[in-house]
Every structure is written in C-alpha cells, then in structure tokens.
Protein backbone atom coordinates (compact mmCIF):
# COMPACT_ATOMS: atom_id res chain seq x y z
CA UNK A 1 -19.91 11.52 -9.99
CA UNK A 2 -21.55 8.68 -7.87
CA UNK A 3 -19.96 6.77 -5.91
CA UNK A 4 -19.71 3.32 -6.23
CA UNK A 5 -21.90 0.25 -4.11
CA UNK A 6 -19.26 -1.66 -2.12
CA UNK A 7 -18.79 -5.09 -3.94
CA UNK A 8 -19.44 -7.15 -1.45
CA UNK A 9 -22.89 -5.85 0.60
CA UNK A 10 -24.16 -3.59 -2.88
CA UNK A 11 -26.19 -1.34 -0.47
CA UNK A 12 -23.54 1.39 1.37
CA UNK A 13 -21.09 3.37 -1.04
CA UNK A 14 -17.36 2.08 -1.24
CA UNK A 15 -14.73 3.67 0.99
CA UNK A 16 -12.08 1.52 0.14
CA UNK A 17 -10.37 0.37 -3.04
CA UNK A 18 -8.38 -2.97 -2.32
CA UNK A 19 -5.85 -2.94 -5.27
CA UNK A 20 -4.85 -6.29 -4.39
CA UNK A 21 -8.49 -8.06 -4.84
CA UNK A 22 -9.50 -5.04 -7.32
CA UNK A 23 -12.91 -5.11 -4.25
CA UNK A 24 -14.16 -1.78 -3.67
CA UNK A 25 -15.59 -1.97 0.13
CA UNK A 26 -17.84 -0.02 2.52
CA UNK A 27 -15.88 0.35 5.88
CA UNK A 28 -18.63 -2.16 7.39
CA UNK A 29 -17.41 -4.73 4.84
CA UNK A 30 -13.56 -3.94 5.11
CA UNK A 31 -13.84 -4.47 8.75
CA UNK A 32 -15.44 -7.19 8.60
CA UNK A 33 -12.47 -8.74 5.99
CA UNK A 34 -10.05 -7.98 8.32
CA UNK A 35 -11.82 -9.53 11.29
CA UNK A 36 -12.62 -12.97 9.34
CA UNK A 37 -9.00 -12.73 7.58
CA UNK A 38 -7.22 -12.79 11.22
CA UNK A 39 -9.31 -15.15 12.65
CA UNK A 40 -9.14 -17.38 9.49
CA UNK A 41 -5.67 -17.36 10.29
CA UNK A 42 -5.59 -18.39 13.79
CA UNK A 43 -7.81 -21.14 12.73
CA UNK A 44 -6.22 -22.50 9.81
CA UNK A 45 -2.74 -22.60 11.45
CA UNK A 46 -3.69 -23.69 14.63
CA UNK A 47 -1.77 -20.58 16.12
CA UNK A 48 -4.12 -21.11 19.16
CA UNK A 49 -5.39 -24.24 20.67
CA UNK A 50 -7.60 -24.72 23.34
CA UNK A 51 -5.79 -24.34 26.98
CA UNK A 52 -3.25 -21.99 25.37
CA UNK A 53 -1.75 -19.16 27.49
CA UNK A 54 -0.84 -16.50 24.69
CA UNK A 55 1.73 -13.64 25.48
CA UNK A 56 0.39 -10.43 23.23
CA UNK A 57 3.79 -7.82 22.91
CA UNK A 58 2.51 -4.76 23.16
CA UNK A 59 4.59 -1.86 21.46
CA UNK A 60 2.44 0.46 21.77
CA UNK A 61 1.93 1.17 17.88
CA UNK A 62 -1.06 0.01 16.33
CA UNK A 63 -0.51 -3.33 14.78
CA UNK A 64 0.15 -4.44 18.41
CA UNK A 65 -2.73 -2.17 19.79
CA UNK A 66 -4.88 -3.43 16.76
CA UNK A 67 -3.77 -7.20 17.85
CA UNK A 68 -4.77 -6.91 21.57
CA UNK A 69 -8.42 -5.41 20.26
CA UNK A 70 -9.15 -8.00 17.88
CA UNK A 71 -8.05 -11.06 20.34
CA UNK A 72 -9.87 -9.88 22.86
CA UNK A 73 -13.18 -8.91 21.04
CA UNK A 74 -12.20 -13.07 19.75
CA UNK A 75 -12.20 -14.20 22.93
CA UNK A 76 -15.21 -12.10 24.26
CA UNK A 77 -17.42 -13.00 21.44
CA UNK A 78 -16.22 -16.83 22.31
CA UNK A 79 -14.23 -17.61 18.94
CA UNK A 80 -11.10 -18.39 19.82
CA UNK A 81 -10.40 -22.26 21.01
CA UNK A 82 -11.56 -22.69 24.63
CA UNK A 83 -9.86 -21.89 27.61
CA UNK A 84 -7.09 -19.72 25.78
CA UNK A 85 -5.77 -17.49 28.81
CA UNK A 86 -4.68 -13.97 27.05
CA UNK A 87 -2.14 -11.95 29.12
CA UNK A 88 -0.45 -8.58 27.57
CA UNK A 89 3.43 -7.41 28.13
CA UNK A 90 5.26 -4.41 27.38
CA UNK A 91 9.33 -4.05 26.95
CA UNK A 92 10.91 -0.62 27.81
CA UNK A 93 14.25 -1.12 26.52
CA UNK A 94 15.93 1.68 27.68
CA UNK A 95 16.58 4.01 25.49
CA UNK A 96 15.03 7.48 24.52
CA UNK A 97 13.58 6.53 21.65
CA UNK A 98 11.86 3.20 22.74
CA UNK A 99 8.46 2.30 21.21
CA UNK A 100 7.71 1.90 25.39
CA UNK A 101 8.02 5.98 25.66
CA UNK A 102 6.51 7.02 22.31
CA UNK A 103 2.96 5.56 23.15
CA UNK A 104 0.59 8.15 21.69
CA UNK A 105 -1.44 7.12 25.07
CA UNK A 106 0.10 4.18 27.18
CA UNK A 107 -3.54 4.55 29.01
CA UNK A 108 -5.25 3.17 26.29
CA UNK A 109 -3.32 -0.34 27.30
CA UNK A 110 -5.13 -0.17 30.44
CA UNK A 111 -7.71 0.49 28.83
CA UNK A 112 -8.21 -2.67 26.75
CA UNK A 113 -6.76 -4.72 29.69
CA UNK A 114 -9.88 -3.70 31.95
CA UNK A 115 -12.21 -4.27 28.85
CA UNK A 116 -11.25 -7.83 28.04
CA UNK A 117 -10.37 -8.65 30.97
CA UNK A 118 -6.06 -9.24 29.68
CA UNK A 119 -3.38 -8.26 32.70
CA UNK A 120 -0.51 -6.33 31.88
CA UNK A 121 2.80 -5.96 32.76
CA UNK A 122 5.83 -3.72 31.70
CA UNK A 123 9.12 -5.11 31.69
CA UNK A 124 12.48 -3.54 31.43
CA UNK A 125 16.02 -4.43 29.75
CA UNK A 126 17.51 -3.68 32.87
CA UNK A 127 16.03 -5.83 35.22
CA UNK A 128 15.94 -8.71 32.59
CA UNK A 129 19.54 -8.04 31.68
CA UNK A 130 21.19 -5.38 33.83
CA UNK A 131 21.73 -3.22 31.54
CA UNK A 132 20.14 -0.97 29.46
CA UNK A 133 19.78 -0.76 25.10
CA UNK A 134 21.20 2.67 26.18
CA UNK A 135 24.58 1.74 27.84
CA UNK A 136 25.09 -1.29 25.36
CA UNK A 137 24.57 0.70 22.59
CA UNK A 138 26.96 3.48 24.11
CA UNK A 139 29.72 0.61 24.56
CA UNK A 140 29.49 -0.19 21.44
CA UNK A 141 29.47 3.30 19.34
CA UNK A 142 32.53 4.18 21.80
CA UNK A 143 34.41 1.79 20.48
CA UNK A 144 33.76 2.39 16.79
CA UNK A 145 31.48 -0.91 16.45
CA UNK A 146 28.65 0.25 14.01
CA UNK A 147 25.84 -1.88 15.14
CA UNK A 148 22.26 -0.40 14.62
CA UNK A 149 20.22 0.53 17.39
CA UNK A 150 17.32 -1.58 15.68
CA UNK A 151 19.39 -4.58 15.87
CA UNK A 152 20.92 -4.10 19.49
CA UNK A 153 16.93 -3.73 20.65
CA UNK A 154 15.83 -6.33 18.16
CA UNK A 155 18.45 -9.14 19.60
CA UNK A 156 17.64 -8.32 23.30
CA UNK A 157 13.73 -8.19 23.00
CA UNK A 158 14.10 -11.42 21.36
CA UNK A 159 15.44 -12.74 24.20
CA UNK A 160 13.50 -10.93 27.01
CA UNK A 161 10.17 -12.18 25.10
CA UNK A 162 11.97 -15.69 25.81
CA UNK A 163 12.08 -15.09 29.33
CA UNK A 164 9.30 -12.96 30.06
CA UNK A 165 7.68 -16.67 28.66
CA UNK A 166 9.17 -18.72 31.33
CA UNK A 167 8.46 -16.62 34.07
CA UNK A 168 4.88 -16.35 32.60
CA UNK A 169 4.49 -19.68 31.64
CA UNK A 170 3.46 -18.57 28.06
CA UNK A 171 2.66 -20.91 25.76
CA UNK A 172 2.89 -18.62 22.86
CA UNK A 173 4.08 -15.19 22.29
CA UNK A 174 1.92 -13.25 19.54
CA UNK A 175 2.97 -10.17 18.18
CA UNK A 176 1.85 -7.55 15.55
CA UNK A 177 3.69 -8.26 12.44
CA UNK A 178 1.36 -7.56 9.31
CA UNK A 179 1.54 -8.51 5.63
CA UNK A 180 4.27 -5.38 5.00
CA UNK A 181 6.47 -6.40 7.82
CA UNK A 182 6.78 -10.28 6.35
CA UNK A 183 7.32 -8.91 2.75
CA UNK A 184 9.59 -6.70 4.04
CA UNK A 185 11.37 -9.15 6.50
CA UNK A 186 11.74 -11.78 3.09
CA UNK A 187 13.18 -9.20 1.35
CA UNK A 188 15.81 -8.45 3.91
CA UNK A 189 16.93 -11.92 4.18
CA UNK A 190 17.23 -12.70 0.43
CA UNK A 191 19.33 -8.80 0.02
CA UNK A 192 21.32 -10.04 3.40
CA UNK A 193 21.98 -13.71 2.10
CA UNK A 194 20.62 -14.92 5.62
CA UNK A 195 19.70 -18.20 4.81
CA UNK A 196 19.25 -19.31 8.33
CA UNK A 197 16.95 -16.79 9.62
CA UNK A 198 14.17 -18.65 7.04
CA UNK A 199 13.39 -21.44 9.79
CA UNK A 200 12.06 -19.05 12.13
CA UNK A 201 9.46 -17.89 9.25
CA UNK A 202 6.31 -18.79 7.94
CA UNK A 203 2.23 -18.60 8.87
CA UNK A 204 2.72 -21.38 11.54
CA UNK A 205 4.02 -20.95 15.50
CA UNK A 206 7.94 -21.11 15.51
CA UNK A 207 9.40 -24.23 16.04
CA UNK A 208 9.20 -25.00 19.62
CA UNK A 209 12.84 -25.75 20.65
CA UNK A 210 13.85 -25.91 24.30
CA UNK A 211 14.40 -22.43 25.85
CA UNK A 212 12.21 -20.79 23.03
CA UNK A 213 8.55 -19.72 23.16
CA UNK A 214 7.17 -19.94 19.71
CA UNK A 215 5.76 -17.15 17.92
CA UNK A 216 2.88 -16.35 16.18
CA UNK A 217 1.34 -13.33 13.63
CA UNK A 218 -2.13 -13.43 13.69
CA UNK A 219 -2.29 -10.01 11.40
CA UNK A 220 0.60 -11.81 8.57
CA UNK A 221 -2.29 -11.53 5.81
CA UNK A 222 -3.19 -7.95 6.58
CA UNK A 223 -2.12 -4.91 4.76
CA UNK A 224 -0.24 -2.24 7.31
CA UNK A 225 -2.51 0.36 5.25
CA UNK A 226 -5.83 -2.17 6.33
CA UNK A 227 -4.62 -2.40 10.05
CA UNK A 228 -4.39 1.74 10.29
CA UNK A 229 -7.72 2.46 8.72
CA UNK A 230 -9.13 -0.56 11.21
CA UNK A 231 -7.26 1.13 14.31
CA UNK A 232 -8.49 5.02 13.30
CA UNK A 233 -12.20 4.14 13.42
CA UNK A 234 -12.00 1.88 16.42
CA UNK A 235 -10.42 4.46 18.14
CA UNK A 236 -7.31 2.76 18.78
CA UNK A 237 -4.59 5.29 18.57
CA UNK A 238 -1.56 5.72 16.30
CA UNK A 239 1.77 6.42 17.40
CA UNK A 240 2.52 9.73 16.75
CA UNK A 241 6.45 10.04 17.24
CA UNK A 242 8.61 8.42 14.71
CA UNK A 243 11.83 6.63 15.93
CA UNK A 244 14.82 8.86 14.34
CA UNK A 245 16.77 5.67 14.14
CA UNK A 246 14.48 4.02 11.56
CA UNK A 247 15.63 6.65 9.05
CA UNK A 248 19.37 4.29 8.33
CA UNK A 249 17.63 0.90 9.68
CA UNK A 250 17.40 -1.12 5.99
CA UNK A 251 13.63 -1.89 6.63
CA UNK A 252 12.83 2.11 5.85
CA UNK A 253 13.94 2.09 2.38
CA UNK A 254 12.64 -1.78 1.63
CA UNK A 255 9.06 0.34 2.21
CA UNK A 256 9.26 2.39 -0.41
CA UNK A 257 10.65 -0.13 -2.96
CA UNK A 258 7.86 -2.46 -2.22
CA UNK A 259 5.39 0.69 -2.79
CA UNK A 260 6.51 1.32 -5.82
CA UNK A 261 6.35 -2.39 -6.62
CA UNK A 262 3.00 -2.71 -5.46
CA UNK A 263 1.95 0.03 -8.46
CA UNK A 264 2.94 -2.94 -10.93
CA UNK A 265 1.97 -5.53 -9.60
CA UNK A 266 -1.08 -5.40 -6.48
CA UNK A 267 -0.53 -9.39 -4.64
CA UNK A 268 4.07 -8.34 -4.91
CA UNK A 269 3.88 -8.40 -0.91
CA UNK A 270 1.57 -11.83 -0.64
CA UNK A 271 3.79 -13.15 -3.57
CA UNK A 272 6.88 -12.79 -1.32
CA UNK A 273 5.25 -13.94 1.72
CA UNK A 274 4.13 -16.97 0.17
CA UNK A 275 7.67 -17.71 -1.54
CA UNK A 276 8.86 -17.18 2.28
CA UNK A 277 6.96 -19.34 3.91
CA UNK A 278 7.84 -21.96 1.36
CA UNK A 279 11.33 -21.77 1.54
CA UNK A 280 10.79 -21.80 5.69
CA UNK A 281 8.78 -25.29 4.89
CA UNK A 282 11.84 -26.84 3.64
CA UNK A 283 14.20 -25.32 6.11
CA UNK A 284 12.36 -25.95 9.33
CA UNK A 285 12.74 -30.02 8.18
CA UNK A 286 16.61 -29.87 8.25
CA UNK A 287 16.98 -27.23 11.25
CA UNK A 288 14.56 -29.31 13.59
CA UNK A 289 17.39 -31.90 12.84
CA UNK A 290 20.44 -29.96 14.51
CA UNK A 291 21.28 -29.99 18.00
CA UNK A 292 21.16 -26.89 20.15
CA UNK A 293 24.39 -26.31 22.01
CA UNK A 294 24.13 -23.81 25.53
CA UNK A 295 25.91 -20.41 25.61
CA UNK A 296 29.03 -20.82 27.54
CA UNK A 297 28.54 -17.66 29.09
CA UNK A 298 24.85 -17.48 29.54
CA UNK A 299 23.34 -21.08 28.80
CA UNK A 300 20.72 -20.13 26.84
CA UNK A 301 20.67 -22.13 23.75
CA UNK A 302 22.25 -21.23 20.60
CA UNK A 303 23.10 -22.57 17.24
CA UNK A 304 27.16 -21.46 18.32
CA UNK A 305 29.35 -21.41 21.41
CA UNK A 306 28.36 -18.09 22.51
CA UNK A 307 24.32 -16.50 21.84
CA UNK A 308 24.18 -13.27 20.35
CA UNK A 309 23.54 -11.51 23.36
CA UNK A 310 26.23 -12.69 25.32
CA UNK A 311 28.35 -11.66 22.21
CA UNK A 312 26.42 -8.31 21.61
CA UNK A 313 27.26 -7.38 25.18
CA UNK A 314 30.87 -8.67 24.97
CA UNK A 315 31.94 -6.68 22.67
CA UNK A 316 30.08 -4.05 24.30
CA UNK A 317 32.11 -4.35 27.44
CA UNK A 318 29.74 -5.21 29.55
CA UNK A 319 29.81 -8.83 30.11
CA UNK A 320 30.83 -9.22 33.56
CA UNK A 321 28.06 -7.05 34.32
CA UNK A 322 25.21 -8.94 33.07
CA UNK A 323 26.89 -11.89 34.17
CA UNK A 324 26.77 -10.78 37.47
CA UNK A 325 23.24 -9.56 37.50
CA UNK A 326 22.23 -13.32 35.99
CA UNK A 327 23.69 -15.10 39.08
CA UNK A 328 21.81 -12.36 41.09
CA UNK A 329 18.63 -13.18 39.72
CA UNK A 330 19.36 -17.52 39.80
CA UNK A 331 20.26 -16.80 43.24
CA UNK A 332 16.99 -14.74 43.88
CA UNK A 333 14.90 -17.85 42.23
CA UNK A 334 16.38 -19.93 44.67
CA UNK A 335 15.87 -18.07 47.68
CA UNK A 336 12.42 -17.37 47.11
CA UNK A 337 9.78 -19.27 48.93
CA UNK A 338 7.66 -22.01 46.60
C-alpha cells in the first residue's frame, strides 16, 4: 500500500498522523508546526518582550531539553523580541530519585549552553533551604504525615525558582510544561476542588506579584507525543529512568484517562486547556484584588499567616533549621562587598 503525501507540502510521504487536526505530515512539516506553534505562542502572549532576562528550568527531561533547543535556535535565528538575555538553571533537590540525577546525559546541557551561547547553573535545596527533599520528606514519613514526594519537591522548587529569580534578576522563569501537562494539571484541580490554584493558570506570564517571578509555557499548545518525536530526531535525549514515585502521584493515572479520552474525542486535552485558561481569566481579576500578607516565619509572601514551606517544614521538624540557615544567608548578603 502507498503511503500517503503529507497534507501540507504534497511532495514527501506522511510520517505522522495528527488525530487532533486529522493532518497527515512529513517530519519536515511536523517540525516545522511545532517550531511556528511555539513561537506563535511567545508572540501572541507576549511571554517575551524585548530586554527580557528569561530563566529556562532545566529538568533534564525533554520538554525542558526540547525548550532550551527551540529558544535558543529563536534567538540565534533572531526571532525572539530584541535583547532577550536567555540564562538556563538546574534544581537538584536532594533526593535519589531527582529529575537532577536521572539525566540520560547532563552533558548534553553543556552542550546547548556552549551552542547558544545560554550559562548554566545548578542549584541545590540545601543551600537554598538547608535542607534537603530527602530529610524533609524523612521528617515527615517518620511521623506518619502522608505527604507525596511530588508535592514536598513541587512546593520547594516553586519557591527556589522564586529565588533563584532574585538572585538572577530574572524577569521570567520559562519552563517545559506541554499541552498534556495543562490538561492534566485542569483536571487535577477540578477532581481536587482547588479553586484557587486557577489564578496561577492560563497561556499568559503569571501574575507578577511582589516576591514572585512570573511564569511562562512556551510548549502549552504542544502534544507531549509531538515534543518526543521533535527531541528523538534532533538528537536531544530522553530520560531514560522513570521516577518510582510517579507510580501513586495522581498525575500518572490522569494520563491514561485522558488517553483513552483522546480515542473519542481528538481536541479533549485543548478543550480542557481552553476551559482552564478561561476560568483563570476570571479569577486572576478578583485575586489581583487581595492583599498579600508575609510569612511570619519566613516573610515570603503568602495568601495565609504562614507559606507552605515554612508549614511543610514545620511539621517536618525542621523549622529551626531552615530558619537558621535563612539568617545565615541575610547575614552573608550583608557582609558581602557591593
């Protein structure tokens, strides 16, 4: 049987079906989708504007891999706004299992750093914090509190993406969420009845409060099945270890329901995102509205008396000790020479 042209050139055989578009595509033409789809992005949202210094966070899997290639290929070929300064970070939280350690080839980094001309630096829970996802994790499970390992990373590297920032000088943070991850992330907050967590969605850069870097998703619009076949013939590589804690994190099994939604009905994950970002449209107008308070422990801002680090590590028992280590590093700042 012969193959079918690709729909959109009519000259090289299709490679690809997109269910979602009902395209059949040459890889040529699928790469070049993804390319204009993630710069369309930037564009249309503003996620960049000229002068911006943008903050890529590099996992080491390859929607963040995939992320640092395209913006700098962007930037090379001169399409992003001008004078955008790119720089690249990396978070080792601590633990075995840490995206930091399961880098199929944490040379490759390097690699693309050298190429397009983005520094790179690692930083580590325990010299942002003083303690490790390890030991807070280990407080907690000793004490019977059940508290995933995803979400004990997840509220830390929010915060250490906060301060890595500052001490940056970041303008923006961009990271590699694609169009599964938001489905997914919609999903979870509808099944969790978390309201709130809707303001900090939607195709725009997160509202820019004081103390928070806003975020933004240049890949949102891309399928995670698109961004794989883009990193394996670019020769960006995969990570080939699979966390053992994602097997009970809530996100694995919201995968497999959207698949099997997907089979029904092929635009289910831009449906959601789109109903997500709607709903973030209305709350973002009534959260801009309320006052920040300052962590009385911490005084970092939060929506409460105390953030949810401070209370993460609380009721790990290590407060004092990241207290401690905070007045160590204030003190530092001061000391140092301008």
């Amino acid at each position: 049987m012969e193959t079918p042209a690709c729909t959109r050139c009519g000259r090289r055989p299709a490679n690809y079906y997109r269910t979602s578009s009902g395209e059949r595509l040459c890889l040529n033409c699928l790469f070049r989708s993804i390319e204009d789809t993630v710069l369309r992005t930037i564009k249309k949202y503003q996620l960049m504007i000229e002068g911006d210094k943008v903050g890529i966070a590099i996992s080491g899997g390859k929607d963040s891999l995939t992320l640092m290639y395209l913006l700098g290929k962007f930037r090379k070929k001169g399409e992003l706004p001008k004078n955008v300064e790119l720089i690249a970070f990396s978070i080792n939280e601590g633990q075995p299992y840490s995206c930091f350690y399961r880098m199929a080839r944490s040379d490759y980094v390097r690699k693309l750093s050298d190429e397009f001309n983005i520094p790179y630096r690692v930083f580590t829970f325990k010299e942002l914090f003083g303690v490790t996802a390890a030991e807070v994790a280990h407080g907690l499970w000793s004490k019977e509190i059940n508290i995933h390992m995803c979400t004990i990373d997840g509220v830390l590297r929010r915060r250490a993406m906060n301060i890595i920032g500052r001490q940056l000088g970041l303008t923006k943070i961009a990271t590699g969420h694609n169009l599964d991850d938001e489905s997914q992330t919609v999903l979870l907050n509808v099944t969790s009845n978390d309201l709130d967590r809707f303001s900090w969605f939607g195709p725009t850069p997160e509202v820019d409060r004081e103390g928070f870097i806003p975020r933004i998703k240049p890949l949102r619009f891309v399928r995670e099945e698109e961004v794989a076949i883009y990193a394996h013939y670019h020769g960006i590589p995969l990570m080939e270890l699979e966390c053992p804690f994602v097997y009970n994190n809530p996100r694995y099994e919201l995968k497999f329901t959207l698949a099997r939604w997907e089979r029904d009905n092929p635009n289910i994950k831009h449906s959601l995102v789109s109903f997500g970002d709607s709903l973030a449209k209305l709350l973002r107008e009534r959260t801009a509205k309320v006052p920040l308070n300052r962590c009385r422990y911490c005084g970092e801002p939060t929506s409460g008396d105390v953030c949810r680090v401070c209370d993460l590590i609380s009721r790990a028992g290590l407060l004092d000790k990241y207290l401690v280590h905070l007045r160590t590093l204030k003190l530092t700042d001061t000391q140092s020479p301008s």
